[in-house]
Each structure stands twice: as C-alpha cells, then as structure tokens.
Protein backbone atom coordinates (compact mmCIF):
# COMPACT_ATOMS: atom_id res chain seq x y z
CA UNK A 1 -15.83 -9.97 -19.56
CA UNK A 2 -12.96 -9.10 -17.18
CA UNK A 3 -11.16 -5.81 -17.99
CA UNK A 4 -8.07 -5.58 -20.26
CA UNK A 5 -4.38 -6.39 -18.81
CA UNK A 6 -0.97 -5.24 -19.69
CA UNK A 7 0.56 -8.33 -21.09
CA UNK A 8 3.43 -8.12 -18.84
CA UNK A 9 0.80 -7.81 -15.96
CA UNK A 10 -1.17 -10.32 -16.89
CA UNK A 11 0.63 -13.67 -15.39
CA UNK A 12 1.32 -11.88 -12.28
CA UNK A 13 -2.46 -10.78 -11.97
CA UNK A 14 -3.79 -14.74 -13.14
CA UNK A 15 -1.68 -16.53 -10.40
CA UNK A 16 -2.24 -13.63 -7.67
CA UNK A 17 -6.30 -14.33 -8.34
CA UNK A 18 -5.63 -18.17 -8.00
CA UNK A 19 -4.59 -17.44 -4.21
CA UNK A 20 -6.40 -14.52 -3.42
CA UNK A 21 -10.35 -15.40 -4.58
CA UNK A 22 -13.00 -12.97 -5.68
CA UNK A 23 -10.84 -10.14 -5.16
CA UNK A 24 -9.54 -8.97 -8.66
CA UNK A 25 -10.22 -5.18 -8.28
CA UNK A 26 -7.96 -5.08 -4.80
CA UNK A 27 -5.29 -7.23 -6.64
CA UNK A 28 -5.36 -4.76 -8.61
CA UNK A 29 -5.01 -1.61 -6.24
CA UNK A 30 -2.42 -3.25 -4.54
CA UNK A 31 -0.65 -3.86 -8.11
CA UNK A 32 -0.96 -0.52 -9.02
CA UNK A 33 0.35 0.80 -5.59
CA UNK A 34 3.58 -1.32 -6.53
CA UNK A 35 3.94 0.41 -9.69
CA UNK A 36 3.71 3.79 -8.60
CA UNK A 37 6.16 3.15 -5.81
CA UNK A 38 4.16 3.35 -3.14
CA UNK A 39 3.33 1.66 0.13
CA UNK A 40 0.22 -0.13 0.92
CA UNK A 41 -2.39 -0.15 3.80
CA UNK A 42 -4.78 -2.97 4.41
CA UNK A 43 -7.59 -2.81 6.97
CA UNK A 44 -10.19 -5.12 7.71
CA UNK A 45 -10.93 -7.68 10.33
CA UNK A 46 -8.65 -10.46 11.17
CA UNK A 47 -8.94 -14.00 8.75
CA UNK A 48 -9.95 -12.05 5.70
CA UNK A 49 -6.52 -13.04 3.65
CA UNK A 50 -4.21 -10.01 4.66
CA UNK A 51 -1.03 -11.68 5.47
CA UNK A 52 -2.16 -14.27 3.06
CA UNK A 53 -2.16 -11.24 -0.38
CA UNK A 54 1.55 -10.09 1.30
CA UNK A 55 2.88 -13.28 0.81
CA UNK A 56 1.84 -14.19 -2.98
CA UNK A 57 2.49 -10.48 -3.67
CA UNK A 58 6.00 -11.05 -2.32
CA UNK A 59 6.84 -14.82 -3.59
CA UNK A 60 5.03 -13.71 -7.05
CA UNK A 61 7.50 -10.97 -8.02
CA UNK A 62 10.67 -12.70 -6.12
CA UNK A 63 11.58 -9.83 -3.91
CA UNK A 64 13.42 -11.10 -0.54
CA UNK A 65 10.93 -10.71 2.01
CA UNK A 66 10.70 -10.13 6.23
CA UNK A 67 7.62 -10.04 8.45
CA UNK A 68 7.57 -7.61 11.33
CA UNK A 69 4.92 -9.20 13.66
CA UNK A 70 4.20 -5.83 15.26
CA UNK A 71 2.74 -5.93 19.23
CA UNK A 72 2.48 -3.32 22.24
CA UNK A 73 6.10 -4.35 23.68
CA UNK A 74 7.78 -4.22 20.28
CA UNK A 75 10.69 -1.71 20.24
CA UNK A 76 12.26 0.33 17.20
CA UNK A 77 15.41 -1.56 17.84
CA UNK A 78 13.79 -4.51 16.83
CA UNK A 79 12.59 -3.24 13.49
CA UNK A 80 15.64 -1.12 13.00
CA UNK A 81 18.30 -2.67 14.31
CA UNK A 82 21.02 -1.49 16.41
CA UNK A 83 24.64 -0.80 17.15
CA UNK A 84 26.35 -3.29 19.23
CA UNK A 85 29.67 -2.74 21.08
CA UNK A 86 32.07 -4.70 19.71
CA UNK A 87 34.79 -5.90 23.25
CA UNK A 88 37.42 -6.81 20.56
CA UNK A 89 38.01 -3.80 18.35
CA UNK A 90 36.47 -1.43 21.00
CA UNK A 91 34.24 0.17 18.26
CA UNK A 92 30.30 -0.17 17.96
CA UNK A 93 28.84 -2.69 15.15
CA UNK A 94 25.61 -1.94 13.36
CA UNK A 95 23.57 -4.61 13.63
CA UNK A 96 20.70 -4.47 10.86
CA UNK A 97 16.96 -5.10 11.73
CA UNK A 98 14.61 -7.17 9.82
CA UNK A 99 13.44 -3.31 8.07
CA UNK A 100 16.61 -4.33 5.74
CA UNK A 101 14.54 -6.43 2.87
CA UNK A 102 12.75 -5.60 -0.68
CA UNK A 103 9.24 -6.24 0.94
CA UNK A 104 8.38 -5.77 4.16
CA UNK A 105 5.14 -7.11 5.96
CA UNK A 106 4.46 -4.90 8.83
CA UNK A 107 1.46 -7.37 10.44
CA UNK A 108 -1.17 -5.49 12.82
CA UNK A 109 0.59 -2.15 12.90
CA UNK A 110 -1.94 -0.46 15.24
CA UNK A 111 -1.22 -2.84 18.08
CA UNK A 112 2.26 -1.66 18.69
CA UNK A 113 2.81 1.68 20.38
CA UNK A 114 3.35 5.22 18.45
CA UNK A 115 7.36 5.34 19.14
CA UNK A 116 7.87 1.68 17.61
CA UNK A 117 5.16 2.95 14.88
CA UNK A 118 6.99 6.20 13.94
CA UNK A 119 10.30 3.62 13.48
CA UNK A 120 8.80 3.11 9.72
CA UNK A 121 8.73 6.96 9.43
CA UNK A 122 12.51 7.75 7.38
CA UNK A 123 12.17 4.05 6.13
CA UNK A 124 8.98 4.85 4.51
CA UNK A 125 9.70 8.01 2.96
CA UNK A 126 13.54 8.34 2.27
CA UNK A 127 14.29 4.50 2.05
CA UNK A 128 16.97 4.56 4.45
CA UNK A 129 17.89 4.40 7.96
CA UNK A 130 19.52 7.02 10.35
CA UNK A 131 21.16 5.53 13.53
CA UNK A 132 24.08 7.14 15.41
CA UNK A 133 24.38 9.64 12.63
CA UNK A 134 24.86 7.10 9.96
CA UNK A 135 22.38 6.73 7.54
CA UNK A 136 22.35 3.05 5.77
CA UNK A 137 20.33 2.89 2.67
CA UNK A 138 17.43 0.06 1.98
CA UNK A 139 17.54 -2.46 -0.71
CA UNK A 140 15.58 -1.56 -3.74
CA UNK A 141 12.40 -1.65 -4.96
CA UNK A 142 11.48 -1.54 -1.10
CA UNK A 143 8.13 -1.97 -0.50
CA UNK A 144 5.56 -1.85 2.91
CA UNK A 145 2.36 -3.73 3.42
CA UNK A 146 1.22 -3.11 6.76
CA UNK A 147 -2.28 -4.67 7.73
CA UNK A 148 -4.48 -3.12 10.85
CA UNK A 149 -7.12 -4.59 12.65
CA UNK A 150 -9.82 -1.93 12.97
CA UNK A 151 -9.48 1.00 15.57
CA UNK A 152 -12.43 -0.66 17.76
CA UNK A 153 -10.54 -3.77 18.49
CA UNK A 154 -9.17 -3.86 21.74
CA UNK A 155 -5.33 -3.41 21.82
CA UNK A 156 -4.80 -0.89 19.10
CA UNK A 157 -3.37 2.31 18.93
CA UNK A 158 -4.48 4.68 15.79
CA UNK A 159 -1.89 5.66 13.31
CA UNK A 160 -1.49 9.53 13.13
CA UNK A 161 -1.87 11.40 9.96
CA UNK A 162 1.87 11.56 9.22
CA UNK A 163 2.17 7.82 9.52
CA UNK A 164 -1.01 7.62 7.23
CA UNK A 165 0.16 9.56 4.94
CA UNK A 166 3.64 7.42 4.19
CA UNK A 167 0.58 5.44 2.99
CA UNK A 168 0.23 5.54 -1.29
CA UNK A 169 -2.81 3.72 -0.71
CA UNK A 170 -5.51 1.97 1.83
CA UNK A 171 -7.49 -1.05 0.78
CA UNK A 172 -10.02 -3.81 2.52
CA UNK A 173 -10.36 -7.06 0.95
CA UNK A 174 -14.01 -7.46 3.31
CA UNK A 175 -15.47 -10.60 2.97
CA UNK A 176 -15.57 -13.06 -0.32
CA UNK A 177 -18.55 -13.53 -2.33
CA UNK A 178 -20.40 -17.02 -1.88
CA UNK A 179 -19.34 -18.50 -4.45
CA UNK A 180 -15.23 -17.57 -3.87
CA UNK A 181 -15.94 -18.79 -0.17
CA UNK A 182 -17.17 -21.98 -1.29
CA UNK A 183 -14.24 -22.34 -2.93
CA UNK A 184 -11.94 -21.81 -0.08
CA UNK A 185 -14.05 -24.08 1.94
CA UNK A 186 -14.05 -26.97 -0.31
CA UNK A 187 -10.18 -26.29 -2.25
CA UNK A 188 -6.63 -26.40 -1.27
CA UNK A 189 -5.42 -23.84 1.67
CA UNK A 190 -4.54 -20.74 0.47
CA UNK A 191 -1.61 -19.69 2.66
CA UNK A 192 0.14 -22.82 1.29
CA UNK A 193 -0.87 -22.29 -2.14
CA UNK A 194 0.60 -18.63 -1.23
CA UNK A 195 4.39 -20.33 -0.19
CA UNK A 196 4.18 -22.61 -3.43
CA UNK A 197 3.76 -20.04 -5.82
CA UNK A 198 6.79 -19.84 -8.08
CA UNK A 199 8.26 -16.03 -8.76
CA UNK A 200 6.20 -14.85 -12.29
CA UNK A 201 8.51 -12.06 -12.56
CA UNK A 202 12.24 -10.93 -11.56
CA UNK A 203 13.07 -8.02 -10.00
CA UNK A 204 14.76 -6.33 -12.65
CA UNK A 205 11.66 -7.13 -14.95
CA UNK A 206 9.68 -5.29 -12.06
CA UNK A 207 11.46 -2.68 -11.95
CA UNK A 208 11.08 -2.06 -15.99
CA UNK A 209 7.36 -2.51 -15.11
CA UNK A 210 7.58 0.46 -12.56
CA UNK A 211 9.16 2.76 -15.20
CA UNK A 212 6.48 1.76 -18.07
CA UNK A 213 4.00 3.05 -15.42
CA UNK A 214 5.80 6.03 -14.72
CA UNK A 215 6.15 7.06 -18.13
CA UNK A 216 2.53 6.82 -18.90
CA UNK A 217 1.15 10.13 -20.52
CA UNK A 218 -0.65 12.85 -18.71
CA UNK A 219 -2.48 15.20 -20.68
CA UNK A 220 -2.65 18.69 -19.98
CA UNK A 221 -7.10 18.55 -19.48
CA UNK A 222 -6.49 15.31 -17.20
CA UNK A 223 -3.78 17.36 -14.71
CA UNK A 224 -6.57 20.36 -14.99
CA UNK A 225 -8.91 17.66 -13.98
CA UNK A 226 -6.92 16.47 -10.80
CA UNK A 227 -6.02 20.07 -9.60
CA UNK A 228 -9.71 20.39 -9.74
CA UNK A 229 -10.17 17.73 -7.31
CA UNK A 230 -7.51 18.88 -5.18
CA UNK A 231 -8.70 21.94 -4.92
CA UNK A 232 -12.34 21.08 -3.82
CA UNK A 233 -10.91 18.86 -1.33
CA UNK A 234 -9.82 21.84 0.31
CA UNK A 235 -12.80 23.67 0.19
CA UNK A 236 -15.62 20.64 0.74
CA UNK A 237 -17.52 21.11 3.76
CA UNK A 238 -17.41 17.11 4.51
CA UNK A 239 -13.18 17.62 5.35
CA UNK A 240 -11.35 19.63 7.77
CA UNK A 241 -8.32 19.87 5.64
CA UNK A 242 -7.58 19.07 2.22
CA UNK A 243 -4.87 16.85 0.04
CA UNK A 244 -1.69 18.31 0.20
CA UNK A 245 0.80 18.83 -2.70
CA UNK A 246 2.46 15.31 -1.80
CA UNK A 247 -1.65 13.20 -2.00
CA UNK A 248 -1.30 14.70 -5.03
CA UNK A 249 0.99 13.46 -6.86
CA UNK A 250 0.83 10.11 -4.98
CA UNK A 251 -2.90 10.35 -6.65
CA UNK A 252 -1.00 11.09 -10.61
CA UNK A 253 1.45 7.96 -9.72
CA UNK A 254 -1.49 5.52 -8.94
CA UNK A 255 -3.75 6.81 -12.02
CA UNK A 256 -0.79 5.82 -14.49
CA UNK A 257 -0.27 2.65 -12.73
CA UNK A 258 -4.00 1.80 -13.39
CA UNK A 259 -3.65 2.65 -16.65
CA UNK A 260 -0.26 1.23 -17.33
CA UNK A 261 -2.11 -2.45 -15.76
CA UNK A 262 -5.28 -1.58 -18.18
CA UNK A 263 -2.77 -1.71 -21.00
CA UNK A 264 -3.65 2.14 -21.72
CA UNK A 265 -0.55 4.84 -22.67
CA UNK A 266 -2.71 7.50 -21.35
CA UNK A 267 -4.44 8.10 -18.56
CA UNK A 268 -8.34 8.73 -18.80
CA UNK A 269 -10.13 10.39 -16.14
CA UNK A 270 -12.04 6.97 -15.05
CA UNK A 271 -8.19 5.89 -14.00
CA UNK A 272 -8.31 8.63 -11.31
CA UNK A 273 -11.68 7.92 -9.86
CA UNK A 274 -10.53 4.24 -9.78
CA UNK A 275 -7.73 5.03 -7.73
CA UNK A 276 -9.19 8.16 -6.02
CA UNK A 277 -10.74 6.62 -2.91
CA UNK A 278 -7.79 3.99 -1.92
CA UNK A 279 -5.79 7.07 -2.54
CA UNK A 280 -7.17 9.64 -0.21
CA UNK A 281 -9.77 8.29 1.86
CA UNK A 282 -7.20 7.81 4.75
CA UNK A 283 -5.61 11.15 4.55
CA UNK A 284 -9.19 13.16 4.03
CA UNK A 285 -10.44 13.66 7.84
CA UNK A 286 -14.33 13.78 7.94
CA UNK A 287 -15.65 17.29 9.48
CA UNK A 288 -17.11 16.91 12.83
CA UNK A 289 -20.93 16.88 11.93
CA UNK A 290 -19.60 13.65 8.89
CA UNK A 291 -17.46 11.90 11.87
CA UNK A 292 -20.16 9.24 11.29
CA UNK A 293 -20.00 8.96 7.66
CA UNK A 294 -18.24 6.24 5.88
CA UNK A 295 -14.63 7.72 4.47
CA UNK A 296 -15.15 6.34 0.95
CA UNK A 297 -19.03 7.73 0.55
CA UNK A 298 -17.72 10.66 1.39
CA UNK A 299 -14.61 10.33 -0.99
CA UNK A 300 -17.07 9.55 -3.80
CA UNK A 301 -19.20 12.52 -3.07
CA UNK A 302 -16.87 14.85 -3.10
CA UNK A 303 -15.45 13.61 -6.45
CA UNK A 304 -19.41 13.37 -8.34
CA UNK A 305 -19.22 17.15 -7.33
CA UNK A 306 -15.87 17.97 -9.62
CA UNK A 307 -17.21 17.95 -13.50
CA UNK A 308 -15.05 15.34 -15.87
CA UNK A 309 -12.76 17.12 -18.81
C-alpha cells in the first residue's frame, strides 16, 4: 500500500509519477524540497530522466520556467544578464538574464567553470541580483534544479562546498526498476508526456502549500532529537567537519515538508531520517581514511548511532 498523501499533494504527486516511473520516493524529496523553500541537486548519469523530472515539476505547478544549458565557455553575463549602453539616452540599460524566472533548470552545472558557477551564488541565497550596485529582486517562489553529471566524467568541474551548500537537498533518480523500464520502452515518450502535462496547481495555491508546510509542529523532544544529530555530526570520526547552524535548519524545513506531504501536523522522528541523507550527504565531507565510502552509508551510520526520542 503506497504511503498516505496530503490531499492537496496528492494530484500533483499522481500526474508527476505518470511521467517520472518507479520513482515515487524522489518525487517525493524533490516535493518536499519545494515546500521547504529550498533548491534541489540531482546527480546521476546522463539519460536517467533529470531534465525530464524539471520539466513536469515546472509545467505541473505552472511556474514560468528558463533552462540554463550550462557549458565550459558559458559566462555569468549570460545567466545574469547585463547592462547595456544605451547611444540614445547616454545611460546604461539592464538587460535581464534568463536567472529572471520562478523555476530555473540549471542543466549539467559541473561542466561550466567556477566563476560562471558562483553566478547562482546571491541568486540562490538572497533571491536577487547585484549588478553595478543595483540589486534587482527575483520573481517568487524561485526555485533551482541543477542536474550534474558525476565528477568522473570528463569535462566537469566540482562544485565547492559553498555552492553545495545553496543546495536544500541532493537526490539520484539511478536507474528504473524492470518493470518501470518496460514501460518506458513499450509507452508513450516521457519528455513529451512531460510538455503535455496541464498545470495541477497555481502558484498562489503553491505558495499556501509552502506555508502549511512551514507551519507544521515541532515538538520540543523532536528539536532535542535533531540537535542531537547535529551535534554528533561534529564529533563523528567518518567527517572532517560537521552541519552548520544553516544544514540545520534546512534539515527542520525538509522534515515538515515530509510530513506536511504525509498528511501529518507533526513531525515524527522517521520524517527526519527520511530527509536526513538528501539533506546532508553533500555538505558532510568523508574523513580521509572514509574518502572511499559511499556519502549516504556513511550518512546512515552516523544517524543509527544518535538514539530516537
């Protein structure tokens, strides 16, 4: 039996899994990431359905949308924009970049270079944009999905930990079960049934969604619970640093938006270890003697070792 839905999730989830195949718990992540106002990191190898989950995610809820092919001669200007000088009234002109949309699909961010990277930096994190001393504000909700081939492909350049961090959450959607890829062998293409798909919600619905997640309740035992985890991320052996003050409450944010999409008004303790490893896995670096280790086992070790309230 599939798990409980918020009945004002629900449509959105149903036609999202009728593009995207076998991959209800990810739908899911990426729903909750949405929720808690976050932006959204998807690795995994090319063909897997990246671009494809951007693309329902951003017809389904009716948000105008922009896709920022990223590549190693890409410039900031180009994502930005830029000011223009203007022969007639002898003034510059800002020009806006395609960063100026409700959801932005950053495609194969690790293949263009760290300065055209770091462009997403202020977007990210104070939704606006500072050029020639003028800042100009973003439309709202505004939202990132950036996809990345991984590191051992040829042509990429690693994001550093303060890009990563602008990052609420990192997913992979890995390969589909056989029976979901017999499916998409034998049914219609998904990237069309992706440009079909009729908006489920408006944005001002979306936005009342966001504040029903933020207003879920946290009870005092569950925020003893995750300070306990922060704080043994600090001291477990397997990191060389811990989750800062920030992780953390990016971490609260994505545990009421799992509940809020479970239909809860609380949040349990099995909301935070559902969230926990998309959460921090890409801001926890491995100590020198795990640098081998898989992220996520390591993520899920170190939260078996914290007891449960």
């Amino acid at each position: 039996m599939p798990p409980p839905v918020h009945p004002g999730i629900a449509p959105l989830l149903d036609q999202l899994n009728r593009i995207i195949l076998g991959k209800d718990r990810q739908l899911r992540l990426a729903l909750a990431c949405m929720l808690a106002r976050g932006h959204l990191l998807i690795e995994d190898v090319p063909g897997v359905g990246k671009t494809t989950l951007a693309h329902a995610l951003a017809r389904s809820i009716g948000l105008a949308f922009q896709r920022i092919q990223f590549t190693s001669d890409l410039l900031p200007a180009d994502v930005l924009g830029a000011s223009v000088y203007d022969r007639d009234s002898g003034s510059f002109t800002f020009h806006r970049g395609p960063i100026f949309a409700q959801f932005i699909l950053a495609d194969e961010v690790n293949r263009a270079t760290p300065k055209t990277q770091s462009a997403l930096l202020e977007a990210m994190e104070e939704e606006q944009v500072t050029l020639d001393a003028a800042s100009h504000p973003l439309p709202q909700p505004f939202f990132v999905i950036a996809t990345q081939n991984p590191s051992y492909q040829v042509g990429t350049f690693a994001l550093p930990e303060s890009q990563l961090d602008r990052f609420l959450m990192r997913i992979a959607l890995g390969y589909p079960d056989r029976a979901a890829e017999r499916e998409l062998l034998t049914g219609a293409d998904r990237r069309a049934a992706a440009a079909r798909a009729a908006p489920v919600l408006d944005v001002a619905r979306f936005l009342a969604l966001q504040e029903g997640a933020a207003a879920v309740f946290a009870a005092p035992a569950l925020i003893d619970y995750l300070q306990a985890l922060i704080e043994a991320s600090r001291r477990a052996p397997q990191f060389t640093s811990g989750l800062s003050p920030r992780a953390g409450l990016g971490l609260l944010a994505a545990a009421r938006a799992w509940a809020f999409i479970g239909g809860r008004d609380a949040v349990l303790p099995e909301d935070v270890q559902a969230v926990l490893p998309a959460v921090t896995a890409h801001r926890l670096r491995p100590a020198q003697a795990q640098e081998h280790a898989s992220p996520t086992a390591l993520v899920e070790d170190w939260m078996t070792s914290v007891p449960l309230p």
